[in-house]
PDB file of N, CA and C in Angstrom:
ATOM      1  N   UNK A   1      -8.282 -18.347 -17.322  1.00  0.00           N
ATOM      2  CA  UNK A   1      -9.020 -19.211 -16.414  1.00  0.00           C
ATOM      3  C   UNK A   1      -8.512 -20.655 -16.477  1.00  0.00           C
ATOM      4  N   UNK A   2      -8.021 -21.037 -17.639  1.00  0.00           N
ATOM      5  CA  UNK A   2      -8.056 -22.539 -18.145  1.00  0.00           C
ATOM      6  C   UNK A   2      -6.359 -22.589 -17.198  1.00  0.00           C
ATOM      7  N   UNK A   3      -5.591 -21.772 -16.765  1.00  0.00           N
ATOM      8  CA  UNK A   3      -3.798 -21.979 -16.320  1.00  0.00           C
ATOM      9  C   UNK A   3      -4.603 -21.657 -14.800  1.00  0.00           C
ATOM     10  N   UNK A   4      -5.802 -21.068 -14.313  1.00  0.00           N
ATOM     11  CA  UNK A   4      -5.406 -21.317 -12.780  1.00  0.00           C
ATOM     12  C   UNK A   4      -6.464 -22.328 -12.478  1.00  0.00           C
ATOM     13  N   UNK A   5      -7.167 -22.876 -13.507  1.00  0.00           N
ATOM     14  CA  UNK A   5      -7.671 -24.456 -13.191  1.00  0.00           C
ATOM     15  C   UNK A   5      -6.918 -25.464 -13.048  1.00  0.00           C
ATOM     16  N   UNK A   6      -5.545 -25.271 -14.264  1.00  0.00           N
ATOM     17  CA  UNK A   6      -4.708 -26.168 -14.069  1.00  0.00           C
ATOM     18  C   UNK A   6      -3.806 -26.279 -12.886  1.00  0.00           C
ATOM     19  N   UNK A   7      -3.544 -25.086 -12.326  1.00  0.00           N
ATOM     20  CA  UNK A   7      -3.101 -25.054 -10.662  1.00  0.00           C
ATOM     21  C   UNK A   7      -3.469 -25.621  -9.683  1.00  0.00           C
ATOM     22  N   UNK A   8      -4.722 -25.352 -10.002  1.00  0.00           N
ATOM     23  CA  UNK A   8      -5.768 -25.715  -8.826  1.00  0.00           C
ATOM     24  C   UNK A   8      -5.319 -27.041  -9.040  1.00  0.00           C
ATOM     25  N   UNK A   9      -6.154 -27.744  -9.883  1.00  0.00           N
ATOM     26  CA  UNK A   9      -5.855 -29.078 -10.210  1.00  0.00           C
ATOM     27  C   UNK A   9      -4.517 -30.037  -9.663  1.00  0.00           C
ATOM     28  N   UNK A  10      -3.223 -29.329 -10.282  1.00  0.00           N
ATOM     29  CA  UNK A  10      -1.842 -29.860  -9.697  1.00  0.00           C
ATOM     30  C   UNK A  10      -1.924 -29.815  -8.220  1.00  0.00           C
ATOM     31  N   UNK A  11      -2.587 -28.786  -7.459  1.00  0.00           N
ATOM     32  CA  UNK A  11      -1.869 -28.608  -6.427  1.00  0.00           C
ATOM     33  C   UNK A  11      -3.223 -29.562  -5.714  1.00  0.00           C
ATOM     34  N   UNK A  12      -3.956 -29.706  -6.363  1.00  0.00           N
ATOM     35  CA  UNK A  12      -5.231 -30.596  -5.455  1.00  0.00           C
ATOM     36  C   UNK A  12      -4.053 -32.291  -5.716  1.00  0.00           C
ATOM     37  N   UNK A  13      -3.334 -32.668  -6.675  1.00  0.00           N
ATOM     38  CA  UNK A  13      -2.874 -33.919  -6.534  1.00  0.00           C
ATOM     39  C   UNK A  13      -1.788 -33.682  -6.006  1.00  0.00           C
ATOM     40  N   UNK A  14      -1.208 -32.807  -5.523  1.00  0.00           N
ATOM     41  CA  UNK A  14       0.141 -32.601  -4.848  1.00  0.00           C
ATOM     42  C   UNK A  14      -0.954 -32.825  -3.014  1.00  0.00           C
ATOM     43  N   UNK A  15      -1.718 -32.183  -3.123  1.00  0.00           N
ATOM     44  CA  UNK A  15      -2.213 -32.148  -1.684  1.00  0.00           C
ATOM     45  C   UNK A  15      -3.217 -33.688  -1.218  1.00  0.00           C
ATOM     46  N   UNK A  16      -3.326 -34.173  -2.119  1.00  0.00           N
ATOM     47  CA  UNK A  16      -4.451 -35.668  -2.321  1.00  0.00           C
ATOM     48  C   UNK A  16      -5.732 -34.929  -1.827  1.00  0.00           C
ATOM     49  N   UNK A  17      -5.797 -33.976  -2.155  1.00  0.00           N
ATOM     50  CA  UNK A  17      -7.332 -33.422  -1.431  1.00  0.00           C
ATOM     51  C   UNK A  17      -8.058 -32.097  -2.288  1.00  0.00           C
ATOM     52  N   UNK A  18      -9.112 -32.021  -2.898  1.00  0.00           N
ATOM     53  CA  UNK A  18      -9.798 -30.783  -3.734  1.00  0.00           C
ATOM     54  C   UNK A  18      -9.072 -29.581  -3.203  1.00  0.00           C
ATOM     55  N   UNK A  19      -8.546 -28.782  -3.840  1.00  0.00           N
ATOM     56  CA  UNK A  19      -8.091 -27.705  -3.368  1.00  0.00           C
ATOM     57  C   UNK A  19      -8.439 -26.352  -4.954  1.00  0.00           C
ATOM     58  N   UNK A  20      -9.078 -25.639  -4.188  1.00  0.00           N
ATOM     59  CA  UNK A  20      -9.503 -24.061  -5.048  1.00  0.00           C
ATOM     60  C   UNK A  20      -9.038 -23.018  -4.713  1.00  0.00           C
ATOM     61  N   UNK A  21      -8.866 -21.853  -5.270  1.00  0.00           N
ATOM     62  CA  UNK A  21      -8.695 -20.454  -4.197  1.00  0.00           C
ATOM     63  C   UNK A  21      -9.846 -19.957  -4.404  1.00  0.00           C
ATOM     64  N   UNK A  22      -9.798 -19.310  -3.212  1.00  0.00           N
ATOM     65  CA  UNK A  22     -10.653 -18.376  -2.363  1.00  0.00           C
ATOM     66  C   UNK A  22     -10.863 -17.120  -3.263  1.00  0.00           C
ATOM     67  N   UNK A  23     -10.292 -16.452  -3.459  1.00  0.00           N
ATOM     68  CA  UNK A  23     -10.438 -15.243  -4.083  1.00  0.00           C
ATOM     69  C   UNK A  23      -9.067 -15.546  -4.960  1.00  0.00           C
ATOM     70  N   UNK A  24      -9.512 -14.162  -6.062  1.00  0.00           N
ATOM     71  CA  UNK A  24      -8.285 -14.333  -7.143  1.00  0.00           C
ATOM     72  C   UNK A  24      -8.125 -12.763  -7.235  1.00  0.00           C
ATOM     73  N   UNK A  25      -6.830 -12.193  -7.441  1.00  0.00           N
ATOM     74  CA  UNK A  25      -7.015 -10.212  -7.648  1.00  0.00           C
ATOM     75  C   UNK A  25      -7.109 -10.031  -8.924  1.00  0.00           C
ATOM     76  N   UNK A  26      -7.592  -8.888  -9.045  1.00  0.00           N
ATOM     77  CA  UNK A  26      -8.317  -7.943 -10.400  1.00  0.00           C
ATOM     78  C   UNK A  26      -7.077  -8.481 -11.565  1.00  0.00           C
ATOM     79  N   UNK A  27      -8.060  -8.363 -12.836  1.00  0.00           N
ATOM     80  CA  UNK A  27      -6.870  -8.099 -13.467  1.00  0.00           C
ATOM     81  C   UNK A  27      -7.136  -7.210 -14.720  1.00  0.00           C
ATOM     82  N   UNK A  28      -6.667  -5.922 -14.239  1.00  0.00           N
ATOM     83  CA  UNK A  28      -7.365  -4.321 -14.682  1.00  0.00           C
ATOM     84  C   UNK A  28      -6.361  -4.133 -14.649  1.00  0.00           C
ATOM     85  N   UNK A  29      -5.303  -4.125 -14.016  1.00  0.00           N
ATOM     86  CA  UNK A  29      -3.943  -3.789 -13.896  1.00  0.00           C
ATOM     87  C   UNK A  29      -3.231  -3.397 -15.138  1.00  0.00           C
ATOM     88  N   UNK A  30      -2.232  -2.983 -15.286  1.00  0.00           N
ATOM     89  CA  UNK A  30      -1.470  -3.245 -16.414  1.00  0.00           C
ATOM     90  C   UNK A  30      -0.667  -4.088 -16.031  1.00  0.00           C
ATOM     91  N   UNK A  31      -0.722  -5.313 -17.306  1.00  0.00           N
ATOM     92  CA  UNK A  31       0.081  -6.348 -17.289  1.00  0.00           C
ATOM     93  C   UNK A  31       1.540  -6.312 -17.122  1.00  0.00           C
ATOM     94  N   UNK A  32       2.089  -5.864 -16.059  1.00  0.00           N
ATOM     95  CA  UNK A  32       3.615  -5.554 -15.656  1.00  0.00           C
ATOM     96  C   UNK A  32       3.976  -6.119 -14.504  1.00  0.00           C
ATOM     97  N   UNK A  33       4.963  -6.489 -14.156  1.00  0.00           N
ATOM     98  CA  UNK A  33       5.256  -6.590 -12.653  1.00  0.00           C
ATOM     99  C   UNK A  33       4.961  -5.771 -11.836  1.00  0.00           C
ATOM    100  N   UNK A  34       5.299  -4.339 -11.989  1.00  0.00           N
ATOM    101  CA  UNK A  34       4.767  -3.585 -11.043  1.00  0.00           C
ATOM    102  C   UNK A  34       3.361  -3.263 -11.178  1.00  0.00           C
ATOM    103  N   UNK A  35       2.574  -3.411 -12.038  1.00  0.00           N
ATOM    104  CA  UNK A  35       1.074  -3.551 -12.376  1.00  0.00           C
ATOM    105  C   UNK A  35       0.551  -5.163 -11.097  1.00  0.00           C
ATOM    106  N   UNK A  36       1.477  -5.917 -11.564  1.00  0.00           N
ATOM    107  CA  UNK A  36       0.746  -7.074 -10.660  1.00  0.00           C
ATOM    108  C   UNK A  36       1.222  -7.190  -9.213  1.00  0.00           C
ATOM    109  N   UNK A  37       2.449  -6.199  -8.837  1.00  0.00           N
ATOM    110  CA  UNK A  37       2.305  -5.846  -7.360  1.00  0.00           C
ATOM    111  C   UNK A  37       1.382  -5.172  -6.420  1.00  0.00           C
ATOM    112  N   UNK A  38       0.763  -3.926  -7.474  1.00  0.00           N
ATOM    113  CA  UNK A  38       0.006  -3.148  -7.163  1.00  0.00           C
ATOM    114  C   UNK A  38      -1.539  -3.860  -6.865  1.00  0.00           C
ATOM    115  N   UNK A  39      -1.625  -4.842  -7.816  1.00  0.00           N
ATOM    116  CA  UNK A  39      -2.625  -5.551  -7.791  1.00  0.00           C
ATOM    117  C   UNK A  39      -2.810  -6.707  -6.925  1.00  0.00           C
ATOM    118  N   UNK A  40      -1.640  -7.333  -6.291  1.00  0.00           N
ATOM    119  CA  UNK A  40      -2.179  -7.915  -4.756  1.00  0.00           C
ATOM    120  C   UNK A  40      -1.803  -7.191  -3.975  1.00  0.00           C
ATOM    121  N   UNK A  41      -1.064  -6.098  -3.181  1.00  0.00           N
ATOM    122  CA  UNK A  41      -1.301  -5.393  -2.301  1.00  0.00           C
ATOM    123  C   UNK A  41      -2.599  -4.538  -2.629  1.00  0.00           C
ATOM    124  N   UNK A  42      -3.200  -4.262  -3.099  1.00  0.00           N
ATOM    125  CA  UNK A  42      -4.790  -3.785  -3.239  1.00  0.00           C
ATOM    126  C   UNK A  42      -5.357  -4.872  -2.465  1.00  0.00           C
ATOM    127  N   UNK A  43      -5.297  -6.056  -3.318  1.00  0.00           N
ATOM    128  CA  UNK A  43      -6.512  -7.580  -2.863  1.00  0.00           C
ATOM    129  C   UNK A  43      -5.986  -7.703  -1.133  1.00  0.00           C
ATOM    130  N   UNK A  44      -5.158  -7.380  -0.964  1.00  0.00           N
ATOM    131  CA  UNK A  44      -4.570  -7.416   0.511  1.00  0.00           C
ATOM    132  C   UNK A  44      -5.212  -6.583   1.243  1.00  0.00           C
ATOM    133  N   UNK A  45      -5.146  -5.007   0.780  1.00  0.00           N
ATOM    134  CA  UNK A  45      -5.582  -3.757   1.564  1.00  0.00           C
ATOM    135  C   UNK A  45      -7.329  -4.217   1.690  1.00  0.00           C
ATOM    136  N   UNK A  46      -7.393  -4.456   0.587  1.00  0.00           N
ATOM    137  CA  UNK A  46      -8.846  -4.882   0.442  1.00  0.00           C
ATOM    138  C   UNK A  46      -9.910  -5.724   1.807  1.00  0.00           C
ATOM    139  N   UNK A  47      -8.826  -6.794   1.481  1.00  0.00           N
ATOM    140  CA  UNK A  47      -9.293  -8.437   2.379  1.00  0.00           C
ATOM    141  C   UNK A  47      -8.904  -7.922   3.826  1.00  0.00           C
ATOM    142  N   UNK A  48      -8.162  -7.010   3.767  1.00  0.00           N
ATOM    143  CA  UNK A  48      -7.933  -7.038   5.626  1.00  0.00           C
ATOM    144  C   UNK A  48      -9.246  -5.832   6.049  1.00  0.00           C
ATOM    145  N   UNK A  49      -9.332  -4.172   4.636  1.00  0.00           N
ATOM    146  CA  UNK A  49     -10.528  -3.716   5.242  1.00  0.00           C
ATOM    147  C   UNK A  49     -11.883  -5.042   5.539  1.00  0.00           C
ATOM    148  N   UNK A  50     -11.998  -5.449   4.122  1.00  0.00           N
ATOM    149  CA  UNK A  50     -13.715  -6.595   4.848  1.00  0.00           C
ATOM    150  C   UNK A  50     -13.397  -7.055   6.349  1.00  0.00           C
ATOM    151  N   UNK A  51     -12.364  -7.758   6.460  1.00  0.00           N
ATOM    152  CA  UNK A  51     -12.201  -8.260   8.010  1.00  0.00           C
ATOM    153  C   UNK A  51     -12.423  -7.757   9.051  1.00  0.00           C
ATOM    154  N   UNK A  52     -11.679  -6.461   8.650  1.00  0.00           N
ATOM    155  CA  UNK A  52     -12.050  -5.578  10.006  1.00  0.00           C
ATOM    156  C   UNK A  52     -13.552  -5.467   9.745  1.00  0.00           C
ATOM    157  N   UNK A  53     -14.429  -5.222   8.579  1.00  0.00           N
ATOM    158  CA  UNK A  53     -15.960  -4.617   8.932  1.00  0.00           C
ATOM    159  C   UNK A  53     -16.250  -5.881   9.713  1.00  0.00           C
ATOM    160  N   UNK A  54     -15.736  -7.226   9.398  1.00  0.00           N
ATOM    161  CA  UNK A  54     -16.689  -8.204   9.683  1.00  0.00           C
ATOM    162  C   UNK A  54     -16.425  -8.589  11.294  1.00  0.00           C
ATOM    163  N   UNK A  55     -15.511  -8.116  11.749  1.00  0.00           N
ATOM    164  CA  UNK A  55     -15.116  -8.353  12.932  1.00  0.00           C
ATOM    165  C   UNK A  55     -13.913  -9.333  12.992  1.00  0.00           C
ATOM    166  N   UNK A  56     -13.252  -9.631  12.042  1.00  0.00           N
ATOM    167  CA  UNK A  56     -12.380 -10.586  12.282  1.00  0.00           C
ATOM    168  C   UNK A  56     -10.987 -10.365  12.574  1.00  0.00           C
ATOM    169  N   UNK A  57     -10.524 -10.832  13.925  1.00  0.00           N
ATOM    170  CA  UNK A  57      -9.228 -10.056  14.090  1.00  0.00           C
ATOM    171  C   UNK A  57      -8.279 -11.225  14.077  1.00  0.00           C
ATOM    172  N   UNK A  58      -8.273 -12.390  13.655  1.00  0.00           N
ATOM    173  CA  UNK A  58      -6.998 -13.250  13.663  1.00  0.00           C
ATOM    174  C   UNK A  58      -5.897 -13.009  12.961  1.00  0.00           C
ATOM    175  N   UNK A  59      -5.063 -14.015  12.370  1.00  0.00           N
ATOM    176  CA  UNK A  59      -4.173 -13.715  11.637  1.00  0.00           C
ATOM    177  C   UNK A  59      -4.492 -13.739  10.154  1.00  0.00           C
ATOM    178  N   UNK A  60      -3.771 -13.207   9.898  1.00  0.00           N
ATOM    179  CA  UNK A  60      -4.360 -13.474   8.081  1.00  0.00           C
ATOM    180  C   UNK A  60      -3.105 -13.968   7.412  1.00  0.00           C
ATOM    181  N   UNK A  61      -3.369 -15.555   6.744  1.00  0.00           N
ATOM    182  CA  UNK A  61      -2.641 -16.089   6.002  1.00  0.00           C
ATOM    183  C   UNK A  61      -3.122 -15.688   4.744  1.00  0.00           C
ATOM    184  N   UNK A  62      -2.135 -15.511   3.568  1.00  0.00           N
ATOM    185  CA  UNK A  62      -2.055 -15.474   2.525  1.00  0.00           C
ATOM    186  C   UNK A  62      -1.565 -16.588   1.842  1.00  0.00           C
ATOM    187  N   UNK A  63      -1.335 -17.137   0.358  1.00  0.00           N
ATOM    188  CA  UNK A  63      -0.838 -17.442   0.072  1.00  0.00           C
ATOM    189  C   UNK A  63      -0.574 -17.272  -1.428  1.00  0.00           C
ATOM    190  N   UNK A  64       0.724 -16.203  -2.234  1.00  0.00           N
ATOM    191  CA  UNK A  64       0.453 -15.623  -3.145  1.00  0.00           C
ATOM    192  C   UNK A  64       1.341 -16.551  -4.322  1.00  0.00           C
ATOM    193  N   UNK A  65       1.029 -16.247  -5.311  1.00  0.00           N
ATOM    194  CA  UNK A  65       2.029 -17.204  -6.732  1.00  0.00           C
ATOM    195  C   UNK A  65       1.940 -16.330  -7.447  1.00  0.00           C
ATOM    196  N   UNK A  66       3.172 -15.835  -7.746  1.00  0.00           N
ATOM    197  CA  UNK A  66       3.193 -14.720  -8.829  1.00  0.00           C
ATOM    198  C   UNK A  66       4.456 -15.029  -9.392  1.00  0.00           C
ATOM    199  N   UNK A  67       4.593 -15.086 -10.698  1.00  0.00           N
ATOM    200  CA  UNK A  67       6.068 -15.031 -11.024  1.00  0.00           C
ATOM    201  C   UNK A  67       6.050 -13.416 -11.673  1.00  0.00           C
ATOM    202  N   UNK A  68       5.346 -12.602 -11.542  1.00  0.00           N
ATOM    203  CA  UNK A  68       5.872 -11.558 -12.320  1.00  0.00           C
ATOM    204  C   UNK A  68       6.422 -11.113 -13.730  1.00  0.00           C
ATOM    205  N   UNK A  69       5.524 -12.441 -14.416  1.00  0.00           N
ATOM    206  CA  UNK A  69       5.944 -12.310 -15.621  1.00  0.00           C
ATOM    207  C   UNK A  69       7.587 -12.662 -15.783  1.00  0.00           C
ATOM    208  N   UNK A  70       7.839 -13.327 -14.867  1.00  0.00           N
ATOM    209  CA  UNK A  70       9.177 -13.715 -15.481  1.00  0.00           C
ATOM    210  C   UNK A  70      10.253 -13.337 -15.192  1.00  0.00           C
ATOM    211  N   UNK A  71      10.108 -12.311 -14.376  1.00  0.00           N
ATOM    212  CA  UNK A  71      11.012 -10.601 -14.133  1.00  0.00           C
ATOM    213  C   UNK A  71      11.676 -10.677 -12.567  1.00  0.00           C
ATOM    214  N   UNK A  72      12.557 -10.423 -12.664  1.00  0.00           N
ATOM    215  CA  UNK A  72      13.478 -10.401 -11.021  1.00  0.00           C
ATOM    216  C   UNK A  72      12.762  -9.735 -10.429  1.00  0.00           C
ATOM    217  N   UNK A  73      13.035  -9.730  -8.974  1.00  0.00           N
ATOM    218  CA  UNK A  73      12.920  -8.556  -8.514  1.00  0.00           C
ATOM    219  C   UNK A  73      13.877  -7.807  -8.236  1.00  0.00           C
ATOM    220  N   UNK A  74      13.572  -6.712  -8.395  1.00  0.00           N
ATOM    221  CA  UNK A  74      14.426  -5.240  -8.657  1.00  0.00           C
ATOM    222  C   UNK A  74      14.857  -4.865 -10.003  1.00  0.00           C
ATOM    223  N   UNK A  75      14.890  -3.628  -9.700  1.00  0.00           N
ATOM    224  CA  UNK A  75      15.095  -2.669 -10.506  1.00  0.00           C
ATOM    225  C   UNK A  75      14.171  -2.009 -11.160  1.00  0.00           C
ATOM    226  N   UNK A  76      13.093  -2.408 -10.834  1.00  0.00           N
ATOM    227  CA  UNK A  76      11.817  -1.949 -11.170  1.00  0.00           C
ATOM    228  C   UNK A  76      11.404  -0.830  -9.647  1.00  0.00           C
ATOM    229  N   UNK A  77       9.952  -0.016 -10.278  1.00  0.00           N
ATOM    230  CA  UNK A  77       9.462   0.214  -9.065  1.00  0.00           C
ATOM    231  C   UNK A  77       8.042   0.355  -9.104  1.00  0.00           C
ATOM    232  N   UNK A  78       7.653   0.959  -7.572  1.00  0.00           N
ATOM    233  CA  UNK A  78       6.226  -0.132  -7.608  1.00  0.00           C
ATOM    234  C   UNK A  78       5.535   1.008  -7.166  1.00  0.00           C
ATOM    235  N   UNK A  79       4.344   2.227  -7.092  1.00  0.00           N
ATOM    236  CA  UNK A  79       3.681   3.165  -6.166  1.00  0.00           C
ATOM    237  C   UNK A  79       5.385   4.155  -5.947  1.00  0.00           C
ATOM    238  N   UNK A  80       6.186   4.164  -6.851  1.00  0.00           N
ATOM    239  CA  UNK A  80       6.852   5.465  -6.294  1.00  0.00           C
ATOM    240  C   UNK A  80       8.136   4.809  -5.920  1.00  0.00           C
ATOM    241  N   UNK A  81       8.181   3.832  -5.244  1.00  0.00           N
ATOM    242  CA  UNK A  81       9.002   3.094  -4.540  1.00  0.00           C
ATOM    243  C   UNK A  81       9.892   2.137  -5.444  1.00  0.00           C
ATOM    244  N   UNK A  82      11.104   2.346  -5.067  1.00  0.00           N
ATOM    245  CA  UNK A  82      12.518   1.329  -6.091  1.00  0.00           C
ATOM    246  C   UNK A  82      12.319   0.259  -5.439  1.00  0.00           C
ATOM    247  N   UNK A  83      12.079  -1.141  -6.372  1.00  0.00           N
ATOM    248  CA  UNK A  83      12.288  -2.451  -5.410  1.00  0.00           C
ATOM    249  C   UNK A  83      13.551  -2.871  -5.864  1.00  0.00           C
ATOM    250  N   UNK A  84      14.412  -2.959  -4.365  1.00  0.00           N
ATOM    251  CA  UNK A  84      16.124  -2.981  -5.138  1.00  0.00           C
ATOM    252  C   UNK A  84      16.479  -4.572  -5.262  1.00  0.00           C
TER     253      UNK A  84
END
């Protein structure tokens, strides 16, 4: 909690204006890259079902920060799938 306060924080003086997120995804995952892919495409699948219940059909911005633990991408894989 205390590293995405400090985000928040930087990016509120990078922006000169309070800035929080909205939602944050699970973290049940296993701590892996492909654990934390799985885990915002969920918060994704997720946030677009509520929308649709709620009626909302605009666009949907995201905006995600992940370093993945550190880890390239590729060569890993994610649901089955090689990310090359």
């Amino acid at each position: 909690r205390k590293r995405v306060q400090r985000l928040e924080e930087v990016i509120s003086s990078h922006l000169k204006a309070p800035f929080t997120f909205d939602a944050k995804t699970a973290t049940d995952r296993l701590m892996t890259p492909e654990g934390r892919l799985e885990s915002i495409g969920d918060f994704l699948a997720g946030l677009c079902e509520w929308r649709g219940k709620k009626g909302l059909r605009g666009k949907l911005r995201a905006l995600v920060l992940e370093d993945f633990h550190i880890n390239p991408m590729g060569g890993w894989s994610c649901g089955g799938a090689l990310i090359p």
